[in-house]
C-alpha atoms as a PDB file:
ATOM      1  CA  UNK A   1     307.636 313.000 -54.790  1.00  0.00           C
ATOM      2  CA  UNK A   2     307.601 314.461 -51.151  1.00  0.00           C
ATOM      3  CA  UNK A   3     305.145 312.303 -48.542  1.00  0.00           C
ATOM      4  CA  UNK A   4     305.256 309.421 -51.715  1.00  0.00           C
ATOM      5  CA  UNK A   5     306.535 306.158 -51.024  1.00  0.00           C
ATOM      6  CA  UNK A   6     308.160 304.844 -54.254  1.00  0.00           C
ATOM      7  CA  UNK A   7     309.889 300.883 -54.502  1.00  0.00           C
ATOM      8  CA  UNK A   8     312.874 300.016 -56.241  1.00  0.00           C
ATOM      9  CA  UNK A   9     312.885 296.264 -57.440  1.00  0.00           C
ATOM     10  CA  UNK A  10     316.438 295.067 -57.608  1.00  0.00           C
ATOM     11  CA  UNK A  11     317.381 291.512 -59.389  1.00  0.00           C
ATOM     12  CA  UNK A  12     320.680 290.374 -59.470  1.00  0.00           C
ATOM     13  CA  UNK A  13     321.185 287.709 -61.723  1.00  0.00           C
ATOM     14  CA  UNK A  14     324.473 285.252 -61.059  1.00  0.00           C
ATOM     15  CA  UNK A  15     326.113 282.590 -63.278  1.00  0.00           C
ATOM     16  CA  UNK A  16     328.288 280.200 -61.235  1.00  0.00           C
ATOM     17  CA  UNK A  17     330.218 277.031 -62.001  1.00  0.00           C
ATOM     18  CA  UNK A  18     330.009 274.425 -59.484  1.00  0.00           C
ATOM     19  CA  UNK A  19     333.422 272.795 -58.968  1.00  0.00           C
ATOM     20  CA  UNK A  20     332.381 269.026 -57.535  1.00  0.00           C
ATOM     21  CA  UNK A  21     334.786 266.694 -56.615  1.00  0.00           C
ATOM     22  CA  UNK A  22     334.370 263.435 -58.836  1.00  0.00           C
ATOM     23  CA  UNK A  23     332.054 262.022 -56.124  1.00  0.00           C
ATOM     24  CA  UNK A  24     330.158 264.942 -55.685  1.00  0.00           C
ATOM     25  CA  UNK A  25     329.373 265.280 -59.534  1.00  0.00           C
ATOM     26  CA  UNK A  26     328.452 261.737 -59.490  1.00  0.00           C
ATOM     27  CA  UNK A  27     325.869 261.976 -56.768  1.00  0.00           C
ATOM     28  CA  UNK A  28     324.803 265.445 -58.471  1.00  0.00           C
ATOM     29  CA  UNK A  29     324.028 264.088 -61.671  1.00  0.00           C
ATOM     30  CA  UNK A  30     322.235 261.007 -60.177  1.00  0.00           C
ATOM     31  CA  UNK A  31     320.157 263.419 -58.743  1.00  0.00           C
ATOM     32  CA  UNK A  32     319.371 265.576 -62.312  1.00  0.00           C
ATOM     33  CA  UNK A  33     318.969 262.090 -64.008  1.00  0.00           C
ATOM     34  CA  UNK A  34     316.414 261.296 -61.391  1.00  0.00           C
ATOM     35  CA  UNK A  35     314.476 264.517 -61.326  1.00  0.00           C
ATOM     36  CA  UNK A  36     314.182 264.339 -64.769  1.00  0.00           C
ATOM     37  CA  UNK A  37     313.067 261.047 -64.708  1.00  0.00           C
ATOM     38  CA  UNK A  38     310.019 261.820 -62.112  1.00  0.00           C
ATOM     39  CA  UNK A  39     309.394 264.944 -64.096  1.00  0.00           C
ATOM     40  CA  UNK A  40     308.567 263.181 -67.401  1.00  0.00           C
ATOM     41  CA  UNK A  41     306.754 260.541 -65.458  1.00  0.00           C
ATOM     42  CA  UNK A  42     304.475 263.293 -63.644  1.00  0.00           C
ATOM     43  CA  UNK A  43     303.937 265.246 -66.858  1.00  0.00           C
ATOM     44  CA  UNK A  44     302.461 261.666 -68.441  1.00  0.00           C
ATOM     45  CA  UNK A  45     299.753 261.787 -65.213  1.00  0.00           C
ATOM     46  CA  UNK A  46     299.371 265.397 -65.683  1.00  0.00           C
ATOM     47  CA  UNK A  47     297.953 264.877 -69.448  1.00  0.00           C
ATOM     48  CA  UNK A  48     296.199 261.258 -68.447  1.00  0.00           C
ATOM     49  CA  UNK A  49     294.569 262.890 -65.260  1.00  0.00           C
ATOM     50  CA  UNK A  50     294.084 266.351 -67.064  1.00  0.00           C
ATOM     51  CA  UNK A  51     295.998 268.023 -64.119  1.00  0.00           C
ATOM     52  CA  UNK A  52     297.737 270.757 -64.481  1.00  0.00           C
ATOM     53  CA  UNK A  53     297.296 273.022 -61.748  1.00  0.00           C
ATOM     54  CA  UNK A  54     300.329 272.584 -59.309  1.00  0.00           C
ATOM     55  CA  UNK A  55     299.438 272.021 -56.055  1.00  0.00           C
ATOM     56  CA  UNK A  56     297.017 269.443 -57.146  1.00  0.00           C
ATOM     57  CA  UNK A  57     299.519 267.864 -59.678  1.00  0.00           C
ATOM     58  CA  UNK A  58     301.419 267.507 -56.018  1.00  0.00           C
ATOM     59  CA  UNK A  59     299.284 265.893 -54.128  1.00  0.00           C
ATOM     60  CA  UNK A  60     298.957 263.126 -57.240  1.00  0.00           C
ATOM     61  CA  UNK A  61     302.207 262.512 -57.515  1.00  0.00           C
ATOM     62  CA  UNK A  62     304.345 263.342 -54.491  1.00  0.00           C
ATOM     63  CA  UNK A  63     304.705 260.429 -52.619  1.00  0.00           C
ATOM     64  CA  UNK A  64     305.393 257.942 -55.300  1.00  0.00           C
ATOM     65  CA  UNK A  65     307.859 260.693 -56.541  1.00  0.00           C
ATOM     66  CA  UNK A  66     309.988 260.757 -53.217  1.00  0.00           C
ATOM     67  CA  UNK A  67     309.873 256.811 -52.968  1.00  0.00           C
ATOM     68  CA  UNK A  68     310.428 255.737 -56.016  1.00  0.00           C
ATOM     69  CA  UNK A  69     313.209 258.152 -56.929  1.00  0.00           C
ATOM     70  CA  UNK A  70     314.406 258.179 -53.544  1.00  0.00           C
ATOM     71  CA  UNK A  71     314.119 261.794 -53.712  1.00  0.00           C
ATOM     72  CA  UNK A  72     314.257 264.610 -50.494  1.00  0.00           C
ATOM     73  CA  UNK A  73     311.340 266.345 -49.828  1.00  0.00           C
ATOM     74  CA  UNK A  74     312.164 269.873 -51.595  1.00  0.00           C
ATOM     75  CA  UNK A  75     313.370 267.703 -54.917  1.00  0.00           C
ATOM     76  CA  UNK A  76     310.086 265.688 -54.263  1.00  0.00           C
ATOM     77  CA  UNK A  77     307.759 268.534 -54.564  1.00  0.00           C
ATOM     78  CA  UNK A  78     309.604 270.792 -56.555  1.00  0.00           C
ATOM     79  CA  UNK A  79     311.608 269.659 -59.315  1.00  0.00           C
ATOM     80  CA  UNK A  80     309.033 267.207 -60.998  1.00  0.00           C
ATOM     81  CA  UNK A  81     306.339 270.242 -61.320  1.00  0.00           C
ATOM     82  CA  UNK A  82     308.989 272.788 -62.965  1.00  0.00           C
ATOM     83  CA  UNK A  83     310.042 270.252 -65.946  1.00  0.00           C
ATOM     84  CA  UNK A  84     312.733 268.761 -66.382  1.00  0.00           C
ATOM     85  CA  UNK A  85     316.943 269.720 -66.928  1.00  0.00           C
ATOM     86  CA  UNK A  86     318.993 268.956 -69.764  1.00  0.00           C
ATOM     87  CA  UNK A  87     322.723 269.536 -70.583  1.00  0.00           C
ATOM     88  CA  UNK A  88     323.600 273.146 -71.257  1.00  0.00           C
ATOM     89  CA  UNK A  89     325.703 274.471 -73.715  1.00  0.00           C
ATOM     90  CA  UNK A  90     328.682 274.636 -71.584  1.00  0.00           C
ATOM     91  CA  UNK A  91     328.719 271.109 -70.148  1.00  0.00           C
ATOM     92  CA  UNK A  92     326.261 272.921 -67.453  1.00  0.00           C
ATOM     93  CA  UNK A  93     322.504 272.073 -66.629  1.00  0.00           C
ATOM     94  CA  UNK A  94     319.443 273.922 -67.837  1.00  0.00           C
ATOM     95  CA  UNK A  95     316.495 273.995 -66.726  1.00  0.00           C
ATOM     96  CA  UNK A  96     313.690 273.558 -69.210  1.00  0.00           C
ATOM     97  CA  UNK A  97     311.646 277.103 -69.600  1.00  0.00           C
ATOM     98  CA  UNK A  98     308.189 276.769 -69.499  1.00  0.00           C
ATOM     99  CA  UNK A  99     305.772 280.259 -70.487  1.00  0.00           C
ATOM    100  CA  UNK A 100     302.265 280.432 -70.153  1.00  0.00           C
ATOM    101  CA  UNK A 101     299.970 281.654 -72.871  1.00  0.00           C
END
């Protein structure tokens, strides 16, 4: 191995348990209601458009996404092109695991 230059990949994987105040988990599941709502709306254009790549699934659907969910930017773009959440088995959220064929 002398004079080779050989990688290690490290991934560290974390499970975590938000503890919210009530407020907080209010707002936060606003939020996962809404994103889910904007993702099911932007897979419905995705099949009536035939869109599927992502960036151009983004430009179709980003600014109605951010206004009419009243979403931030990041949630805007990201959240409605990686499907939606649902409730985990714990009382968490999942997100929705998508694999390509």
């Amino acid at each position: 191995m002398y004079g080779r230059l050989t990688s290690l990949l490290v991934k560290l994987v974390l499970q975590i348990r938000l503890l919210p105040t009530p407020a907080q988990a209010t707002a936060l599941e606003a939020t996962l209601r809404a994103c889910n709502e904007a993702a099911a709306w932007v897979a419905e254009v995705a099949f009536e458009t035939r869109t599927f790549r992502n960036f151009t699934l983004r430009k179709h659907t980003y600014a109605e996404v951010k206004e009419r969910w009243e979403l931030g930017a990041q949630a805007a773009q990201h959240g409605p092109v990686n499907g939606p959440c649902h409730p985990g088995p714990r009382g968490g959220w999942t997100r929705t695991q998508h694999h390509r064929q």
